[in-house]
Protein backbone atom coordinates (compact mmCIF):
# COMPACT_ATOMS: atom_id res chain seq x y z
CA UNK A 1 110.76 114.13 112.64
CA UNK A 2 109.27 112.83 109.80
CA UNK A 3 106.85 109.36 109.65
CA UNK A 4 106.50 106.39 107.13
CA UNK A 5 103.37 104.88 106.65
CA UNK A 6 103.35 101.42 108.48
CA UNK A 7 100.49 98.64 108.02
CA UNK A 8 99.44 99.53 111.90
CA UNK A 9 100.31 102.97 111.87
CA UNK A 10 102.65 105.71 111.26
CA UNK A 11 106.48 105.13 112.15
CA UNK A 12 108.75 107.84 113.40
CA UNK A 13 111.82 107.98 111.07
CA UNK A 14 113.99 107.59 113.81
CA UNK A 15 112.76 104.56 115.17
CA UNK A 16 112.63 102.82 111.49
CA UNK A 17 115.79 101.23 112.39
CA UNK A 18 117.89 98.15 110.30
CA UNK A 19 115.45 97.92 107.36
CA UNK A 20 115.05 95.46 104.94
CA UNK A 21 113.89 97.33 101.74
CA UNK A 22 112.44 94.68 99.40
CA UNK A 23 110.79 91.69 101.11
CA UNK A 24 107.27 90.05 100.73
CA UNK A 25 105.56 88.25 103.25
CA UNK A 26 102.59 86.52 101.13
CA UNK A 27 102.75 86.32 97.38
CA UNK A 28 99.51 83.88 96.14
CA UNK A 29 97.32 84.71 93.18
CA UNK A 30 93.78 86.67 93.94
CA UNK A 31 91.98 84.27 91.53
CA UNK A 32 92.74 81.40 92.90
CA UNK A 33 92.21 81.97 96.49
CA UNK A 34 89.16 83.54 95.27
CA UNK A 35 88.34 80.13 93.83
CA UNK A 36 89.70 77.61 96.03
CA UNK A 37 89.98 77.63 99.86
CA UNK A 38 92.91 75.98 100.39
CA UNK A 39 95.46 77.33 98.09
CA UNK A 40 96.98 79.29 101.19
CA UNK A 41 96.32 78.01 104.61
CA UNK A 42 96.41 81.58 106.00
CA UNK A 43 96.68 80.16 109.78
CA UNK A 44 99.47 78.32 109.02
CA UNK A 45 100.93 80.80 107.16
CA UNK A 46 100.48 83.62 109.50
CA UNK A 47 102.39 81.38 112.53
CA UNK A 48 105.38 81.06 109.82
CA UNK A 49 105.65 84.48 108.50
CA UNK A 50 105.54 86.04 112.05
CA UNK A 51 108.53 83.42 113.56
CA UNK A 52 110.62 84.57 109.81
CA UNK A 53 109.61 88.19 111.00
CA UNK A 54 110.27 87.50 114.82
CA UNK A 55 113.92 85.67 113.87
CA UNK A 56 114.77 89.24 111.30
CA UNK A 57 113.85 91.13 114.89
CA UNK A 58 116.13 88.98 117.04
CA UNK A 59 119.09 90.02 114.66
CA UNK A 60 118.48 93.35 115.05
CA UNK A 61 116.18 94.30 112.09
CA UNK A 62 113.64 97.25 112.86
CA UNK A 63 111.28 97.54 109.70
CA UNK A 64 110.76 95.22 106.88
CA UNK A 65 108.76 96.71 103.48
CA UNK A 66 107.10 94.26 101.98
CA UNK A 67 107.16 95.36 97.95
CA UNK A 68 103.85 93.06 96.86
CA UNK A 69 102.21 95.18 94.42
CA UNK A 70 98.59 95.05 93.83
CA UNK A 71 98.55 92.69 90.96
CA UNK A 72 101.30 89.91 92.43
CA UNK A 73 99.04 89.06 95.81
CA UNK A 74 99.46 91.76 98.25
CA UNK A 75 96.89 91.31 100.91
CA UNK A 76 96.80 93.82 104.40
CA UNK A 77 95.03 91.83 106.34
CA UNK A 78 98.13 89.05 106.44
CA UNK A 79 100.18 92.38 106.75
CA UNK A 80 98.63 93.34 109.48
CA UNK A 81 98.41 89.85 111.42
CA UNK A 82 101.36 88.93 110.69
CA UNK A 83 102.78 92.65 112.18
CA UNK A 84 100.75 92.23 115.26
CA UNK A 85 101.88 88.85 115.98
CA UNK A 86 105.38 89.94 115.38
CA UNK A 87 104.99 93.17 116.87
CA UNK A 88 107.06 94.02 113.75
CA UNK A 89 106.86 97.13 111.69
CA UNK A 90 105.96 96.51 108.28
CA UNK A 91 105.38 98.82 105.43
CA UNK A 92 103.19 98.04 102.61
CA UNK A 93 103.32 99.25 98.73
CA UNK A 94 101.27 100.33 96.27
CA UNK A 95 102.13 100.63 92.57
CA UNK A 96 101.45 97.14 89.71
CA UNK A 97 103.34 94.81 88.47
CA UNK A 98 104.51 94.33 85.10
CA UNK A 99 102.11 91.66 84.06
CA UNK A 100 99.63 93.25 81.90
CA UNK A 101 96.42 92.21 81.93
CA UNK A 102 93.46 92.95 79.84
CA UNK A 103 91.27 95.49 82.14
CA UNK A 104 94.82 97.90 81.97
CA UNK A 105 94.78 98.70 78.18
CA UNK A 106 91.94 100.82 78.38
CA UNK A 107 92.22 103.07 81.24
CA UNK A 108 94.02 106.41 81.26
CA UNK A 109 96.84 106.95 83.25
CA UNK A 110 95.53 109.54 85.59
CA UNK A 111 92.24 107.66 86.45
CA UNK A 112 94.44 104.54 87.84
CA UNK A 113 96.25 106.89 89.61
CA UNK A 114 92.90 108.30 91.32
CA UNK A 115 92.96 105.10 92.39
CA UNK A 116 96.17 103.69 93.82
CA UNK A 117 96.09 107.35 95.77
CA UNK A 118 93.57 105.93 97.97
CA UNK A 119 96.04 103.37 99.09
CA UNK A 120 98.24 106.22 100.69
CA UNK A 121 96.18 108.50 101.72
CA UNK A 122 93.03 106.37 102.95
CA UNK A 123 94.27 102.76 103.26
CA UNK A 124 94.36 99.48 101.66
CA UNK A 125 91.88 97.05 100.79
CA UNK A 126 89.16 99.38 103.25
CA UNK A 127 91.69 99.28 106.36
CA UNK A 128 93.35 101.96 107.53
CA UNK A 129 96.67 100.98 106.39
CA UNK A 130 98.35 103.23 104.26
CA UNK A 131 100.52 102.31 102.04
CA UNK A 132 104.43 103.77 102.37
CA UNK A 133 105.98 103.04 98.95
CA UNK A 134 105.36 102.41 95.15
CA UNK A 135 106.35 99.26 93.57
CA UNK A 136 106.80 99.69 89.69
CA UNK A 137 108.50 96.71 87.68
CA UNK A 138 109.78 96.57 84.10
CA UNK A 139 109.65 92.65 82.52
CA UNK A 140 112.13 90.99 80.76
CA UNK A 141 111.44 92.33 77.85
CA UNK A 142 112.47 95.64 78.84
CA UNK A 143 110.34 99.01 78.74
CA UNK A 144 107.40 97.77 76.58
CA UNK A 145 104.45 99.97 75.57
CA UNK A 146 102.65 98.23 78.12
CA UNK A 147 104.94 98.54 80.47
CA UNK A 148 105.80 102.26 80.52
CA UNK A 149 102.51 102.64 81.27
CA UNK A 150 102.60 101.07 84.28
CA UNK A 151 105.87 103.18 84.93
CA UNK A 152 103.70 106.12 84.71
CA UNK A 153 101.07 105.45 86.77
CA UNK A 154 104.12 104.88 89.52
CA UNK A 155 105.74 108.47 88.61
CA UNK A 156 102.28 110.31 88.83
CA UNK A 157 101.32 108.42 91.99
CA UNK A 158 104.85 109.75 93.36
CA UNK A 159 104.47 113.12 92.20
CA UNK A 160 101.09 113.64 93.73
CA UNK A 161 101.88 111.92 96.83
CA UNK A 162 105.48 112.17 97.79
CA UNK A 163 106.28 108.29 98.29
CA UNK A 164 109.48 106.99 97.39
CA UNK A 165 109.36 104.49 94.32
CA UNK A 166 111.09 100.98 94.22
CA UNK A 167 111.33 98.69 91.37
CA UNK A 168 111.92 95.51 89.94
CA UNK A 169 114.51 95.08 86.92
CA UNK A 170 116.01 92.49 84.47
CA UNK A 171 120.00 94.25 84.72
CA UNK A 172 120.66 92.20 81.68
CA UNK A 173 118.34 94.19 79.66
CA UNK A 174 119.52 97.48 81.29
CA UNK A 175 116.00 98.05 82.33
CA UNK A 176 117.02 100.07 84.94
CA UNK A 177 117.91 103.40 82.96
CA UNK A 178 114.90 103.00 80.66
CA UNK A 179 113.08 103.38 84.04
CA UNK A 180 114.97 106.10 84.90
CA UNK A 181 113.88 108.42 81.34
CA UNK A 182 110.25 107.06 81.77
CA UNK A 183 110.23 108.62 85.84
CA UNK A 184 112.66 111.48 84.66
CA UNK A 185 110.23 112.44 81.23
CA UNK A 186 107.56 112.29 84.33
CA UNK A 187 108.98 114.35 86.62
CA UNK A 188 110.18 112.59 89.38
CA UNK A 189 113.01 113.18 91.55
CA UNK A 190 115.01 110.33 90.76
CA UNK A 191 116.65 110.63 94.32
CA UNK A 192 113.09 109.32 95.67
CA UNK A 193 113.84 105.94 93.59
CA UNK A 194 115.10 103.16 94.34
CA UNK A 195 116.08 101.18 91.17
CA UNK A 196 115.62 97.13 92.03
CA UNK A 197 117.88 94.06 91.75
CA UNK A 198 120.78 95.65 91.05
CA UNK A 199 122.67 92.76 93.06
CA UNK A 200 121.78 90.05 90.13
CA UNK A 201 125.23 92.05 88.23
CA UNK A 202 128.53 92.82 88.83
CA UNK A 203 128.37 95.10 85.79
CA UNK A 204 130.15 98.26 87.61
CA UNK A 205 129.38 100.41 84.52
CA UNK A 206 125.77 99.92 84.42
CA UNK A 207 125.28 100.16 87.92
CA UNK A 208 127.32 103.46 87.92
CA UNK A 209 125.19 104.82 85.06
CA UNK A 210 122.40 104.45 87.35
CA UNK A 211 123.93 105.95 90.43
CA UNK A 212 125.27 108.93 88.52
CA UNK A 213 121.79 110.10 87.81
CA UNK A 214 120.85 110.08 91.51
CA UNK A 215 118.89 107.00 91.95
CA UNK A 216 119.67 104.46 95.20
CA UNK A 217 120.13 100.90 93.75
CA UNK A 218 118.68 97.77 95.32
CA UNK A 219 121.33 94.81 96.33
CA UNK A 220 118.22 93.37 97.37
CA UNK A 221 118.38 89.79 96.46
CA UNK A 222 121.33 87.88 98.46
CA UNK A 223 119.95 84.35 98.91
CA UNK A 224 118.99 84.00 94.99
CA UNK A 225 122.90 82.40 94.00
CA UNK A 226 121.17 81.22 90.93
CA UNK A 227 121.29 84.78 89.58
CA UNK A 228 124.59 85.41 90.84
CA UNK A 229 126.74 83.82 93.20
CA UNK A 230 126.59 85.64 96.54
CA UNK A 231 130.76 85.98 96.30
CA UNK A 232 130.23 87.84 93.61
CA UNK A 233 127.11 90.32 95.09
CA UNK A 234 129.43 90.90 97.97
CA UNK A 235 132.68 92.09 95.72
CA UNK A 236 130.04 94.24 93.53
CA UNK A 237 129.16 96.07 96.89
CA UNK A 238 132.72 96.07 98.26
CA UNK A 239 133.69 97.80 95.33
CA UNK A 240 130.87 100.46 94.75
CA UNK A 241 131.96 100.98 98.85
CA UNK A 242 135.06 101.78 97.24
CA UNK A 243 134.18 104.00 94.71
CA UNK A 244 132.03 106.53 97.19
CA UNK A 245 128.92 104.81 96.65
CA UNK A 246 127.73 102.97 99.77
CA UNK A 247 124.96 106.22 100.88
CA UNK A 248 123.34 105.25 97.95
CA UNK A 249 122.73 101.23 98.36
CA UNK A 250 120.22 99.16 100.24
CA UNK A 251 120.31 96.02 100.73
CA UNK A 252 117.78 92.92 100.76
CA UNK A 253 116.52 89.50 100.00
CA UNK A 254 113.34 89.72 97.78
CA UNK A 255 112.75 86.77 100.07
CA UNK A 256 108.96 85.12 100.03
CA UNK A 257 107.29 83.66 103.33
CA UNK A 258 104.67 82.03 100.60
CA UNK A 259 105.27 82.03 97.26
CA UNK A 260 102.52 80.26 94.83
CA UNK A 261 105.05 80.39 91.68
CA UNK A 262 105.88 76.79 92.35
CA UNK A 263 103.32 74.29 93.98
CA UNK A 264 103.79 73.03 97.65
CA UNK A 265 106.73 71.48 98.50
CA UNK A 266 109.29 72.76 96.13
CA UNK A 267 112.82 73.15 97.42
CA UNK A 268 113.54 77.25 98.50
CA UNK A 269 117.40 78.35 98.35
CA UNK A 270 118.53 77.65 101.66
CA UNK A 271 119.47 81.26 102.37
CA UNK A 272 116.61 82.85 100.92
CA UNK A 273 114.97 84.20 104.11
CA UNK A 274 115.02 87.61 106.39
CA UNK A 275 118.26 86.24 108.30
CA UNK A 276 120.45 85.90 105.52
CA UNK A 277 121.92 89.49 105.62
CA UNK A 278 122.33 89.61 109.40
CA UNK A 279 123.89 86.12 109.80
CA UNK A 280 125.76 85.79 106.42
CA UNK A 281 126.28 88.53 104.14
CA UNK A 282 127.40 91.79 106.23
CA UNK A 283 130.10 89.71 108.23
CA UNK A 284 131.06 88.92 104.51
CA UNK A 285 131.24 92.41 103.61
CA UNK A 286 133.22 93.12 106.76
CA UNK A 287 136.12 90.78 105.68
CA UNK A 288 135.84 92.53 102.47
CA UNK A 289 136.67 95.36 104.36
CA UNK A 290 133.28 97.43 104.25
CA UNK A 291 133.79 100.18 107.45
CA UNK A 292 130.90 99.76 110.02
CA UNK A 293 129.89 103.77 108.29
CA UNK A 294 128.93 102.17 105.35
CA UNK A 295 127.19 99.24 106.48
CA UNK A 296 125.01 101.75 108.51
CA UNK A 297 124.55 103.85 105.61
CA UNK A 298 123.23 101.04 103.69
CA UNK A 299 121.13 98.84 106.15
CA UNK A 300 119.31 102.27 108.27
CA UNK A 301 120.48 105.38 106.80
CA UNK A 302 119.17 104.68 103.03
CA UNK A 303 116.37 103.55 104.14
CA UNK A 304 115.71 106.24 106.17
CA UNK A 305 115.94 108.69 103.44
CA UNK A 306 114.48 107.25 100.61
CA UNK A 307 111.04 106.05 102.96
CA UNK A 308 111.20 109.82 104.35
CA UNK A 309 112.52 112.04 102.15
CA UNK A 310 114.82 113.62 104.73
CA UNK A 311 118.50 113.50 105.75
C-alpha cells in the first residue's frame, strides 16, 4: 500500500481516512513575526488549533492537509505541535503563492524547483517533515506572466517528484482552465490535480470543462457564504452527483485556525471551521439525496487517490 507524506511521518493510504483536502492551521506573515514577538502567541495558538483539530477527529475526520504555501506563513514546527497534541495526521504543502514578490523575477524556473524538492524529499524548514502536496494559486487577475511562472515551478516540482498538485482559483475569471494549459503545456497528468475553490460557483459549464479534462475539483470552501451561499454549494454538488461526477470532488473549508489578514478580534463566519462539513453540510447533501457511495467517494476515496496516486 502506498504512503503520503505526513508532518510526523509517513501515512499508510489506507489509514488516511475522512480527509479534509484544503485547510490551514496557521496563516501569519514571516516578516512580521520576524519583527515583532507578539503578532502570534504561538502557545495560545497551538492549545486552539489542536481542540479545532481534536473536535474534526471526534466527527470522524482522519487527515487534514493543510495547503499553506511557502510564501502565505506555513510554518512545521506549529504543524508538528499542533499534530502531536492532536495526535492528528496532518499533511503539509509545498509549492508559492501567487503574490509575487521581488526576489522571484529573477530566478529560473528549474533552480526554484531545486529548491522546493528539498521539501519532499528531505523535509521542511530543516525537520524531517516532508511535504505531501503542491500548492500553486492563480490571482484575481487570472494567469499573469508572473503568475504562470509560479504555475511552473508547481508542474516541474510534480513531474520530478510525483506529488499531487492543489490550487487556489478566482472561478469568475475561469482561472481554473488557464491552469490546466499551463500544467498540461508542462506535462503533468492533470488527474494528479486538484483544481481549487470550485465551490465559490454554481457555473455547471465551467466546472464541467474542468472535469472533462481529468482534473478533481475542490468544493473546498463551505463556511465562506459570502462567496456563495452554502444552499447553493450544496445544489452545485448535488447536481455534479447527478451528472456522474462525485469520484472526482473533494470537499473542504479553506478554514484558518489564525489568520493575520484582519487584526485581532475581527468577526470569523460562524461556520468557517473543521466541523462544518461533518455537522452541517453532508447531512445537507443527504436530503439532497447524495447516496452514502458518493459521499465516500468524495470525503476518503478522492483523497485517497489524488494524495497517492493509486486506486
Amino acid at each position: 500500500m502506498a504512503t503520503v507524506n505526513g508532518v510526523l511521518g509517513p501515512i499508510e493510504a489506507e489509514d488516511l481516512g475522512f480527509t479534509l483536502m484544503h485547510e490551514h492551521i496557521l496563516i501569519a506573515n514571516w516578516s512580521m513575526r520576524q519583527s515583532f514577538a507578539d503578532w502570534v502567541d504561538l502557545e495560545a495558538h497551538a492549545e486552539f488549533a489542536s481542540g479545532e483539530v481534536r473536535s474534526a477527529q471526534e466527527r470522524g475526520v482522519g487527515s487534514i492537509v493543510d495547503l499553506t504555501p511557502i510564501n502565505l506563513g506555513r510554518d512545521v514546527h506549529v504543524m508538528r505541535e499542533v499534530a502531536e497534541r492532536a495526535e492528528a495526521q496532518i499533511i503539509a504543502a509545498t509549492g508559492f503563492y501567487y503574490y509575487h514578490e521581488p526576489w522571484q523575477s529573477g530566478w529560473e524556473v528549474d533552480r526554484l524547483v531545486e529548491f522546493l524538492l528539498r521539501d519532499i524529499e528531505v523535509g521542511i524548514q530543516g525537520t524531517d517533515s516532508k511535504a505531501g502536496i503542491i500548492k500553486a494559486a492563480t490571482a484575481d487577475e487570472g494567469v499573469t506572466a508572473e503568475n504562470k511562472k509560479t504555475l511552473q515551478i508547481a508542474a516541474r516540482l510534480q513531474r520530478a517528484s510525483g506529488v499531487p498538485i492543489s490550487t487556489h482559483t478566482t472561478p469568475a475569471n475561469r482561472s481554473g482552465l488557464s491552469q490546466q494549459d499551463v500544467f498540461e503545456a508542462e506535462g503533468v497528468d492533470l488527474g494528479r490535480v486538484v483544481i481549487g475553490h470550485c465551490g465559490d460557483t454554481d457555473d455547471l459549464d465551467y466546472l464541467e470543462e474542468i472535469l472533462r479534462r481529468g482534473s478533481y475539483i475542490g468544493m473546498d470552501r463551505f463556511g465562506l457564504d459570502m462567496l456563495l451561499p452554502m444552499r447553493k454549494r450544496i445544489v452545485t454538488v448535488s447536481k455534479l452527483c447527478e451528472r456522474g461526477w462525485a469520484e472526482r470532488m473533494v470537499l473542504s473549508h479553506d478554514a484558518c485556525c489564525h489568520i493575520d489578514f484582519f487584526p485581532p478580534g475581527t468577526p470569523m463566519p460562524p461556520q468557517w471551521n473543521f466541523r462544518h462539513i461533518c455537522d452541517d453540510v453532508i447531512p445537507a447533501l443527504r436530503k439532497e439525496g447524495v447516496s452514502e457511495e458518493h459521499l465516500r467517494a468524495m470525503t476518503v476515496d478522492n483523497p485517497r487517490r489524488v494524495l497517492t496516486g493509486g486506486a
